[in-house]
PDB file of N, CA and C in Angstrom:
ATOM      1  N   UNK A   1       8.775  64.074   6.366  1.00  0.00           N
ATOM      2  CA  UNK A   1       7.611  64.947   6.401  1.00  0.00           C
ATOM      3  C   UNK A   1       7.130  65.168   4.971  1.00  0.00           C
ATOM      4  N   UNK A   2       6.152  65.327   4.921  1.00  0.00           N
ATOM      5  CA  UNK A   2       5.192  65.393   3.441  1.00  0.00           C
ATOM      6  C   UNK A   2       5.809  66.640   2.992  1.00  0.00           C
ATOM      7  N   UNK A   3       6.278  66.959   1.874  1.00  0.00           N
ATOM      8  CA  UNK A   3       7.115  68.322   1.440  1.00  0.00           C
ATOM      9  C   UNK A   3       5.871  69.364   1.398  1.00  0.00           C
ATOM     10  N   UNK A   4       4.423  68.767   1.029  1.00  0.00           N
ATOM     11  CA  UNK A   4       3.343  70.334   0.969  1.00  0.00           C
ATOM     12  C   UNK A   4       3.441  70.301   2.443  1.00  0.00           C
ATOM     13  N   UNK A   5       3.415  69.844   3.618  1.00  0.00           N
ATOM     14  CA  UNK A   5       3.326  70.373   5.101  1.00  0.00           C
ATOM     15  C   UNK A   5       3.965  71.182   5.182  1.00  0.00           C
ATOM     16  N   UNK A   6       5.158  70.828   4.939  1.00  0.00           N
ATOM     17  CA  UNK A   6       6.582  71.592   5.602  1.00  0.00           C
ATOM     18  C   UNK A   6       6.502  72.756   4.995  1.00  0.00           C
ATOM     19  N   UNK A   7       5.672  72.757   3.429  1.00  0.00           N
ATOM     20  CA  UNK A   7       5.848  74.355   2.804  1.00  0.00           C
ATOM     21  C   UNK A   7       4.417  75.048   3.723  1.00  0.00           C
ATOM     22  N   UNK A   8       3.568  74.331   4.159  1.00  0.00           N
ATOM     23  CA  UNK A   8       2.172  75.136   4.640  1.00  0.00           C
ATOM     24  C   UNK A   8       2.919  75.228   6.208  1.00  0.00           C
ATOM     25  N   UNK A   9       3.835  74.736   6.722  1.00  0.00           N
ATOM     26  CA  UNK A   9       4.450  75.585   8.206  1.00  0.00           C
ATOM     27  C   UNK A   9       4.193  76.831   8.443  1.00  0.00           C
ATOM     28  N   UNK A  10       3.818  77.852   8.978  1.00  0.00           N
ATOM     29  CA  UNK A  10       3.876  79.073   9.523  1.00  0.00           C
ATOM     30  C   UNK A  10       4.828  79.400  10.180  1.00  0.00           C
ATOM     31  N   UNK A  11       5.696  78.367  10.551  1.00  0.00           N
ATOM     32  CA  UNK A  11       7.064  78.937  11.115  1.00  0.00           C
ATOM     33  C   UNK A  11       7.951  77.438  11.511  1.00  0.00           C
ATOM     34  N   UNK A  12       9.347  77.552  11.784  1.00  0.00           N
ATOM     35  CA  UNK A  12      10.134  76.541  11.851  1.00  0.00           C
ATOM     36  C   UNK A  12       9.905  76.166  13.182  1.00  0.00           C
ATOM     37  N   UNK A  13       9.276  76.921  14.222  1.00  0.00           N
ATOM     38  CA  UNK A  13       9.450  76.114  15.633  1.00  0.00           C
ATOM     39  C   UNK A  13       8.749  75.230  16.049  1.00  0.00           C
ATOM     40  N   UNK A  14       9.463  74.465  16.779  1.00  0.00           N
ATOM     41  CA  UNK A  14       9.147  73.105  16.464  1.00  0.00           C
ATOM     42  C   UNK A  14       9.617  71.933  16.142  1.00  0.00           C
ATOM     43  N   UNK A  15       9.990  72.341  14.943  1.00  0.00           N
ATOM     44  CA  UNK A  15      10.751  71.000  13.424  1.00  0.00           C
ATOM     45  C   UNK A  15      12.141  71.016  13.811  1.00  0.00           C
ATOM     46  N   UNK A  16      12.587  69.946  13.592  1.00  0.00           N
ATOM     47  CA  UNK A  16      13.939  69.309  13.516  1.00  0.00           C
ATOM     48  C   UNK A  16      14.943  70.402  12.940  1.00  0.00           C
ATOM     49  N   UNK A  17      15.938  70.410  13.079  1.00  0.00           N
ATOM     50  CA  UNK A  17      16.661  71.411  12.787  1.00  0.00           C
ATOM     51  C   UNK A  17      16.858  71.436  11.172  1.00  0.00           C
ATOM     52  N   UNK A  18      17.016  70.164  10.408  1.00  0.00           N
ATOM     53  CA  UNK A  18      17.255  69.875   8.901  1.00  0.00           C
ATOM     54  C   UNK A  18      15.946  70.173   8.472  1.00  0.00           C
ATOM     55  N   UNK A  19      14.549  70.179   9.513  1.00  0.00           N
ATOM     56  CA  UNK A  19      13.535  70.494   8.207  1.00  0.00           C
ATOM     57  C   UNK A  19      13.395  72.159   8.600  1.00  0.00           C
ATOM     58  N   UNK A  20      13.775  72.394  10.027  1.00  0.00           N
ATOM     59  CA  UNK A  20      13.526  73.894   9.684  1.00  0.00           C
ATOM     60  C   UNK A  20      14.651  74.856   8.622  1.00  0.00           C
ATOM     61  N   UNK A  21      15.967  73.839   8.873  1.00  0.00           N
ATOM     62  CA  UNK A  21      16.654  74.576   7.696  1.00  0.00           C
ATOM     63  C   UNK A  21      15.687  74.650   6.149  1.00  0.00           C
ATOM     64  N   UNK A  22      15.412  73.814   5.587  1.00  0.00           N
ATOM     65  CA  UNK A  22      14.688  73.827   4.772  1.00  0.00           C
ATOM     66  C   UNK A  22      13.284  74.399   4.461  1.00  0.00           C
ATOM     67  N   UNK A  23      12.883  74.712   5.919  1.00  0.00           N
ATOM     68  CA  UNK A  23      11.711  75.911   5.814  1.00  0.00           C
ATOM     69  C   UNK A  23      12.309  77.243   5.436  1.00  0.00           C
ATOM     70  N   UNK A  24      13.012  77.381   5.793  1.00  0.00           N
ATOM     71  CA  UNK A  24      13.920  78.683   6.317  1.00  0.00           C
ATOM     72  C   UNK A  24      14.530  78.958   4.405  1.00  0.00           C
ATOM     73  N   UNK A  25      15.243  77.459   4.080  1.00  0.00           N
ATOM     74  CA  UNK A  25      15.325  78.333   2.689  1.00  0.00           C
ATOM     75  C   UNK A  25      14.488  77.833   1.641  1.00  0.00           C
ATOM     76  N   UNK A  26      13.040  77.765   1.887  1.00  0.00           N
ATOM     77  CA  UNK A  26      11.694  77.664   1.174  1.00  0.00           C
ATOM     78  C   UNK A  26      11.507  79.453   0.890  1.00  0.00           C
ATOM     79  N   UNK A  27      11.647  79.760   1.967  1.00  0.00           N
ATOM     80  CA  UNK A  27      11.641  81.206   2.443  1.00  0.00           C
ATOM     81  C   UNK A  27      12.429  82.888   2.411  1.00  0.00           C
ATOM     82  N   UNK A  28      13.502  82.004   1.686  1.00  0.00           N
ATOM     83  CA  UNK A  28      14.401  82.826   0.849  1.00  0.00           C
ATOM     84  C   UNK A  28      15.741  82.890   2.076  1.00  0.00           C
ATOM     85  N   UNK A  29      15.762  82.742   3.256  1.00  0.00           N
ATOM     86  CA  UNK A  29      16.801  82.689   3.830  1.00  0.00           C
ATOM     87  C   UNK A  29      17.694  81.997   3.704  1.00  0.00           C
ATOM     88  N   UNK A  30      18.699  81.640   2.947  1.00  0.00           N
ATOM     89  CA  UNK A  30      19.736  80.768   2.561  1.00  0.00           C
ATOM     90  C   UNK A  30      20.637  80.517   4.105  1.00  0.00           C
ATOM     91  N   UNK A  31      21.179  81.875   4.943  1.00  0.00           N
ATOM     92  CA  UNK A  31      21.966  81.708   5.788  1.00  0.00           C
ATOM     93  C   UNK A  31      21.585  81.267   7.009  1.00  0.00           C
ATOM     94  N   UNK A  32      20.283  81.443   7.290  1.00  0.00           N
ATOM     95  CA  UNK A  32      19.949  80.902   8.274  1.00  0.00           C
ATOM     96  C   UNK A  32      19.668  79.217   8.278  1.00  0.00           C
ATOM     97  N   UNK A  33      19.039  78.873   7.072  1.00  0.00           N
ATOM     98  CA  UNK A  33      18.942  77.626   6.682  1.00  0.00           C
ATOM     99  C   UNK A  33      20.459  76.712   6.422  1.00  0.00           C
ATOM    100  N   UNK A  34      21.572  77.754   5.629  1.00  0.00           N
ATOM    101  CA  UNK A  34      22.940  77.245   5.916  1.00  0.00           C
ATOM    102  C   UNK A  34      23.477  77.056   7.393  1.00  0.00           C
ATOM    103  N   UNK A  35      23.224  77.812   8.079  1.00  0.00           N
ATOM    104  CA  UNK A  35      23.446  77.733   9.822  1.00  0.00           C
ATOM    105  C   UNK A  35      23.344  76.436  10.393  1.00  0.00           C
ATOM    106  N   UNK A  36      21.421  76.021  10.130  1.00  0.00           N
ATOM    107  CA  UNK A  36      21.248  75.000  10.348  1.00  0.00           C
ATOM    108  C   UNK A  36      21.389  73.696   9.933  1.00  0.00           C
ATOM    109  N   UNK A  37      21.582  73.726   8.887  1.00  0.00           N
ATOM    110  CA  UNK A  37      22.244  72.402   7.967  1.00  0.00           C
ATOM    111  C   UNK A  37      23.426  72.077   8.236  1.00  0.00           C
ATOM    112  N   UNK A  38      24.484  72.987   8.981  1.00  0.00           N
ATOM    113  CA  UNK A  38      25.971  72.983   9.348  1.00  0.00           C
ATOM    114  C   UNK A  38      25.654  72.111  10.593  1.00  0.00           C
ATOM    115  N   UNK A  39      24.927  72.777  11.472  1.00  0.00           N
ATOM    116  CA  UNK A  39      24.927  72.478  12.779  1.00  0.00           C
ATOM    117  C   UNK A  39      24.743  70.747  13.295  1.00  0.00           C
ATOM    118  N   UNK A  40      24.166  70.275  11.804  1.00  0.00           N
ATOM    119  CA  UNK A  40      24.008  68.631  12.177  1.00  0.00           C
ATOM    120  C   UNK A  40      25.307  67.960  11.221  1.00  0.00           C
ATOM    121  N   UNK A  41      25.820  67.167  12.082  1.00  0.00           N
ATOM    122  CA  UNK A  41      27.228  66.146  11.442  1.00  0.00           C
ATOM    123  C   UNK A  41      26.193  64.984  11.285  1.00  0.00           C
ATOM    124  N   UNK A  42      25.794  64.924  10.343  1.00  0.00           N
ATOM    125  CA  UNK A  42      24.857  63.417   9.756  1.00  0.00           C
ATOM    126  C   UNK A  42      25.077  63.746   8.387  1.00  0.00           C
ATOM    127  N   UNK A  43      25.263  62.139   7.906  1.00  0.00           N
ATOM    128  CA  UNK A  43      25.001  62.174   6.442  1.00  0.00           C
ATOM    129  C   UNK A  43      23.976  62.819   6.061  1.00  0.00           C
ATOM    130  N   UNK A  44      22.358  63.071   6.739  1.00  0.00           N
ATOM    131  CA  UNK A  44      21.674  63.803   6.069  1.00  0.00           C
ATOM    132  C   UNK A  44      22.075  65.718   6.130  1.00  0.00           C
ATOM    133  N   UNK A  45      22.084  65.709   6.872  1.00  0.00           N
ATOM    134  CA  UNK A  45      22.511  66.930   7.330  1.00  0.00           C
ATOM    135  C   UNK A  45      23.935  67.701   6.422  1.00  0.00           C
ATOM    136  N   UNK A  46      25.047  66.523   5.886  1.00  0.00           N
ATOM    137  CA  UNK A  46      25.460  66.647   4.893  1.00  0.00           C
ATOM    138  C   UNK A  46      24.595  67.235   3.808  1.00  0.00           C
ATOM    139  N   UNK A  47      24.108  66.128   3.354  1.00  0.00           N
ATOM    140  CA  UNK A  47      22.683  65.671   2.031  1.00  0.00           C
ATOM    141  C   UNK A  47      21.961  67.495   2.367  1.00  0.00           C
ATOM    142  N   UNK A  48      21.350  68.049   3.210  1.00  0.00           N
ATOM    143  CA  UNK A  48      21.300  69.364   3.244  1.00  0.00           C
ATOM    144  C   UNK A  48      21.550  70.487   3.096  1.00  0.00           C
ATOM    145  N   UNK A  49      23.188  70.106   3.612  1.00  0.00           N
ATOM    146  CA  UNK A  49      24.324  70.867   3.028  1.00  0.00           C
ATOM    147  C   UNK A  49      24.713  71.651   2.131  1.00  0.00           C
ATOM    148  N   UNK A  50      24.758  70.170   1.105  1.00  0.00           N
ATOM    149  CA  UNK A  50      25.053  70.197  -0.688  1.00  0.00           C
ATOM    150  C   UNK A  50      23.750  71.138  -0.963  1.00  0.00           C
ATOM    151  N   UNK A  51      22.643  70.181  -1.019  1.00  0.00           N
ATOM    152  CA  UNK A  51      21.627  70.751  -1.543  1.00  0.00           C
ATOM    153  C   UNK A  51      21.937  72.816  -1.242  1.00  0.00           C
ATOM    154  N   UNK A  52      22.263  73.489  -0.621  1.00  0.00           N
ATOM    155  CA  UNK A  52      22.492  74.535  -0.728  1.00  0.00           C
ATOM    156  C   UNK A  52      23.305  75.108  -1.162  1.00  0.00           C
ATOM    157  N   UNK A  53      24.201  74.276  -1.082  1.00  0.00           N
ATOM    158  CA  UNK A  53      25.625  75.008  -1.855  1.00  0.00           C
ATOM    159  C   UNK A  53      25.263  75.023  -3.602  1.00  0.00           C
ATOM    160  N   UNK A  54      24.715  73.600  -3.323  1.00  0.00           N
ATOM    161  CA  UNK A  54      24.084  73.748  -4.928  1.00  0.00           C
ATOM    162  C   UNK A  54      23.044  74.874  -5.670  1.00  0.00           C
ATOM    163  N   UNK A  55      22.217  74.806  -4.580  1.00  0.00           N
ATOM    164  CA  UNK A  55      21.421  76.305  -4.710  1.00  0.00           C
ATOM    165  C   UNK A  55      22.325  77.570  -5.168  1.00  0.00           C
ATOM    166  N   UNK A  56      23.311  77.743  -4.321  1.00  0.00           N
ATOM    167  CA  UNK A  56      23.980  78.776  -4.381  1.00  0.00           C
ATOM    168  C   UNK A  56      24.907  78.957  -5.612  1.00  0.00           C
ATOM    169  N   UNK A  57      25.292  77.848  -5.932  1.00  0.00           N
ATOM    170  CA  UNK A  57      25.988  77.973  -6.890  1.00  0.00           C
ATOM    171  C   UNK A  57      27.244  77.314  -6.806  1.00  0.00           C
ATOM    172  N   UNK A  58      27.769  76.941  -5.804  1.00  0.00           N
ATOM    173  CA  UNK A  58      29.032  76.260  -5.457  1.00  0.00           C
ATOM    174  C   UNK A  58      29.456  74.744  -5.722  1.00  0.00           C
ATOM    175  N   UNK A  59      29.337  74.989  -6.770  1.00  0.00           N
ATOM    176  CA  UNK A  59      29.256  73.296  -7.245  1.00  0.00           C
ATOM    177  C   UNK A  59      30.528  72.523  -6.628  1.00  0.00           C
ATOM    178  N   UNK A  60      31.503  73.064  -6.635  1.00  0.00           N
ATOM    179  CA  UNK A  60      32.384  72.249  -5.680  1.00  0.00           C
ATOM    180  C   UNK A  60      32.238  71.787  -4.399  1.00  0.00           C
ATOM    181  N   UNK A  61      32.001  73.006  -3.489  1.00  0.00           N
ATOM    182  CA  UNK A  61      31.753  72.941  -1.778  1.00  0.00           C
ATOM    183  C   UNK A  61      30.316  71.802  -1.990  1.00  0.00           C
ATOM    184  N   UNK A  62      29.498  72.253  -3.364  1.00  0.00           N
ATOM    185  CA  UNK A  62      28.234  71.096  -3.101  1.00  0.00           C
ATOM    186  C   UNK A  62      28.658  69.886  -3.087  1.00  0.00           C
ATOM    187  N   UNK A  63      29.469  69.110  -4.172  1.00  0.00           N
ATOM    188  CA  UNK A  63      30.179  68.243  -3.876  1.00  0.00           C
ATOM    189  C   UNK A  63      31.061  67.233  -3.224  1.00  0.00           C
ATOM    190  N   UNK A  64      31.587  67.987  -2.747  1.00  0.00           N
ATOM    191  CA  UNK A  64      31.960  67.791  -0.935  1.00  0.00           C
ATOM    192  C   UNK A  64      30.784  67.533  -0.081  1.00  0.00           C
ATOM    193  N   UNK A  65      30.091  68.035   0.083  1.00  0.00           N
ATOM    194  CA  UNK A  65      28.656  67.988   0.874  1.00  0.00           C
ATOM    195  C   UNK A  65      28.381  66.566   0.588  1.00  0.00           C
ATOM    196  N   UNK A  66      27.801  66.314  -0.797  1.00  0.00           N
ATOM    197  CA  UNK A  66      26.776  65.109  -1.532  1.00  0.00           C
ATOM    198  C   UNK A  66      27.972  63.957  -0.783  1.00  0.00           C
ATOM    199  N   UNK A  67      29.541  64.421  -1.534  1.00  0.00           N
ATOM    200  CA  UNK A  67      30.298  62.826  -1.213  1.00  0.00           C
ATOM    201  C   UNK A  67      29.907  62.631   0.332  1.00  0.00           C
ATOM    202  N   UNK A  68      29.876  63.619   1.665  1.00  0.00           N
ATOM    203  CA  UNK A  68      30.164  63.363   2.543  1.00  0.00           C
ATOM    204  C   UNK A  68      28.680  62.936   3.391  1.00  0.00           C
ATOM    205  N   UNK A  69      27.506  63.014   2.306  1.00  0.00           N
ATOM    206  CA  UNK A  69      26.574  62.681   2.472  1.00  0.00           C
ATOM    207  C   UNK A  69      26.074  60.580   1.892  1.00  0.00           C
ATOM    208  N   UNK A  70      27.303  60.281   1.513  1.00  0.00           N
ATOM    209  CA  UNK A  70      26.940  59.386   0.495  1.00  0.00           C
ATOM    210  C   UNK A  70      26.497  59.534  -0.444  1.00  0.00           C
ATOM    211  N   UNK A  71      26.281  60.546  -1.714  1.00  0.00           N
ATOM    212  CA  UNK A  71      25.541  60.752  -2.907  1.00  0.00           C
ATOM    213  C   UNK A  71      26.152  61.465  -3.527  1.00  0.00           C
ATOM    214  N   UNK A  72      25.378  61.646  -4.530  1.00  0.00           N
ATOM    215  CA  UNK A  72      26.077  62.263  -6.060  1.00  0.00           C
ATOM    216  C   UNK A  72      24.785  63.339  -6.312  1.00  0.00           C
ATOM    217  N   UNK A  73      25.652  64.578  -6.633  1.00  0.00           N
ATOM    218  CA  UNK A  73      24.776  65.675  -6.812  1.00  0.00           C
ATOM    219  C   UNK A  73      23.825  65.320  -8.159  1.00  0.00           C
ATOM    220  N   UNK A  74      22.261  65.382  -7.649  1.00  0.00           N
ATOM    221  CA  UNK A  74      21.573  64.987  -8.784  1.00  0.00           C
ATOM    222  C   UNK A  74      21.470  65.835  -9.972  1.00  0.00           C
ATOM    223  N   UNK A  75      20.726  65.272 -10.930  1.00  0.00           N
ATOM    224  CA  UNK A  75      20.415  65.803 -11.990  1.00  0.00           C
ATOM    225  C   UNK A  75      18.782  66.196 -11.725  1.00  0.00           C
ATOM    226  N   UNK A  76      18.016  66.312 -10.643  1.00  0.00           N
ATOM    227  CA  UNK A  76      16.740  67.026 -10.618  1.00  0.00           C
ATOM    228  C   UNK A  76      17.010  68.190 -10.118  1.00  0.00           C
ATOM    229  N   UNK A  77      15.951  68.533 -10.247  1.00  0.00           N
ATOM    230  CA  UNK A  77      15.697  70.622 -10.421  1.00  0.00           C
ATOM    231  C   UNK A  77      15.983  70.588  -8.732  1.00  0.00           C
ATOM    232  N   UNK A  78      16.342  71.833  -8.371  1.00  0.00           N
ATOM    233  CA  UNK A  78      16.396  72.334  -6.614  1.00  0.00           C
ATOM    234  C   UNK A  78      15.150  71.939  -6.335  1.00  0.00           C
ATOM    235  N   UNK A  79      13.554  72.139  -6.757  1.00  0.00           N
ATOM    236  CA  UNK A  79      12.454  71.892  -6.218  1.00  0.00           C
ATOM    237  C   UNK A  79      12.392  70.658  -6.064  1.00  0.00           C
ATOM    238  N   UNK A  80      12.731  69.871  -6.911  1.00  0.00           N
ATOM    239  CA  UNK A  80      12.520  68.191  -6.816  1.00  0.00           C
ATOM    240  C   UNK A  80      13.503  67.651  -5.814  1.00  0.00           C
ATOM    241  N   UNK A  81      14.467  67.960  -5.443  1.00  0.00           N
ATOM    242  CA  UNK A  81      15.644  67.983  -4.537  1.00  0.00           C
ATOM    243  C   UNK A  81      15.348  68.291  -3.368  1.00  0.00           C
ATOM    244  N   UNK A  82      14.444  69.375  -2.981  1.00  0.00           N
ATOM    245  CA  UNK A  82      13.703  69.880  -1.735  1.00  0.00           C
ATOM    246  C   UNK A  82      13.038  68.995  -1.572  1.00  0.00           C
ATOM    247  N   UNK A  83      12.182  68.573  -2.067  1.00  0.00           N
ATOM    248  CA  UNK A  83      10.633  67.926  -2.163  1.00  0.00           C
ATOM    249  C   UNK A  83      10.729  66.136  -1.339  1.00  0.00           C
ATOM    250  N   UNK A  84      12.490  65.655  -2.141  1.00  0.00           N
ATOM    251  CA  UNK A  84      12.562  64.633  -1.575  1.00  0.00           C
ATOM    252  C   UNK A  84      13.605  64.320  -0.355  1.00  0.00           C
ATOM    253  N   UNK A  85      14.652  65.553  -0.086  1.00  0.00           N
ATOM    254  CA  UNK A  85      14.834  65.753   1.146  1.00  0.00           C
ATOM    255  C   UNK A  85      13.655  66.177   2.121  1.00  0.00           C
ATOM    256  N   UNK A  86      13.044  66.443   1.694  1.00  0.00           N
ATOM    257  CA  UNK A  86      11.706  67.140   2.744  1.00  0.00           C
ATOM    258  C   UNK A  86      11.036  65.214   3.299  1.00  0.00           C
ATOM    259  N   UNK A  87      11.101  65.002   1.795  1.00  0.00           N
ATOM    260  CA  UNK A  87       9.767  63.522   2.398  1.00  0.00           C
ATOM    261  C   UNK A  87      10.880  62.594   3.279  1.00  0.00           C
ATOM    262  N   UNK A  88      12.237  62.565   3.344  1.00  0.00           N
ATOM    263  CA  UNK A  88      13.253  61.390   3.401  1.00  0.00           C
ATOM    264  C   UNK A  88      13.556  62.009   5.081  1.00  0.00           C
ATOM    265  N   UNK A  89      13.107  63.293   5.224  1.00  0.00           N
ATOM    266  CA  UNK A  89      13.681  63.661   6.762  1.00  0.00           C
ATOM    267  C   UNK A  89      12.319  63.332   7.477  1.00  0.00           C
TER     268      UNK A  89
END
């Protein structure tokens, strides 16, 4: 999904569970968006994962996430990280 859509959403219903997680923490809800990022066993859904833990601060648990996603926690900003999980789901 085009990452400006997903930010112009008015609400998650609807969207896939990995992009409404990611509406959800566009939106400042971390736990609800963590909820939903748990709830899918996919490498992306991993890849979602991290990306929050990383948000949060948990650079380890993010780590775990990225390996179990196939990837390596990047070196771009959380926005650029959103932007291309947003376009890749």
């Amino acid at each position: 999904m085009d990452p400006a859509a997903l930010a112009r959403c008015e609400s998650a219903e609807g969207l896939a569970p990995l992009l409404a997680a990611l509406w959800w923490d566009a939106r400042g809800d971390w736990t609800r968006a963590h909820e939903l990022a748990q709830s899918v066993d996919t490498p992306d859904g991993a890849w979602v994962h991290a990306y929050l833990h990383r948000k949060e601060g948990d650079l380890p648990n993010a780590d775990y996430w990225y390996r179990r996603a196939g990837r390596r926690r990047p070196a771009a900003t959380l926005a650029e990280e959103w932007a291309e999980i947003a376009a890749a789901l």
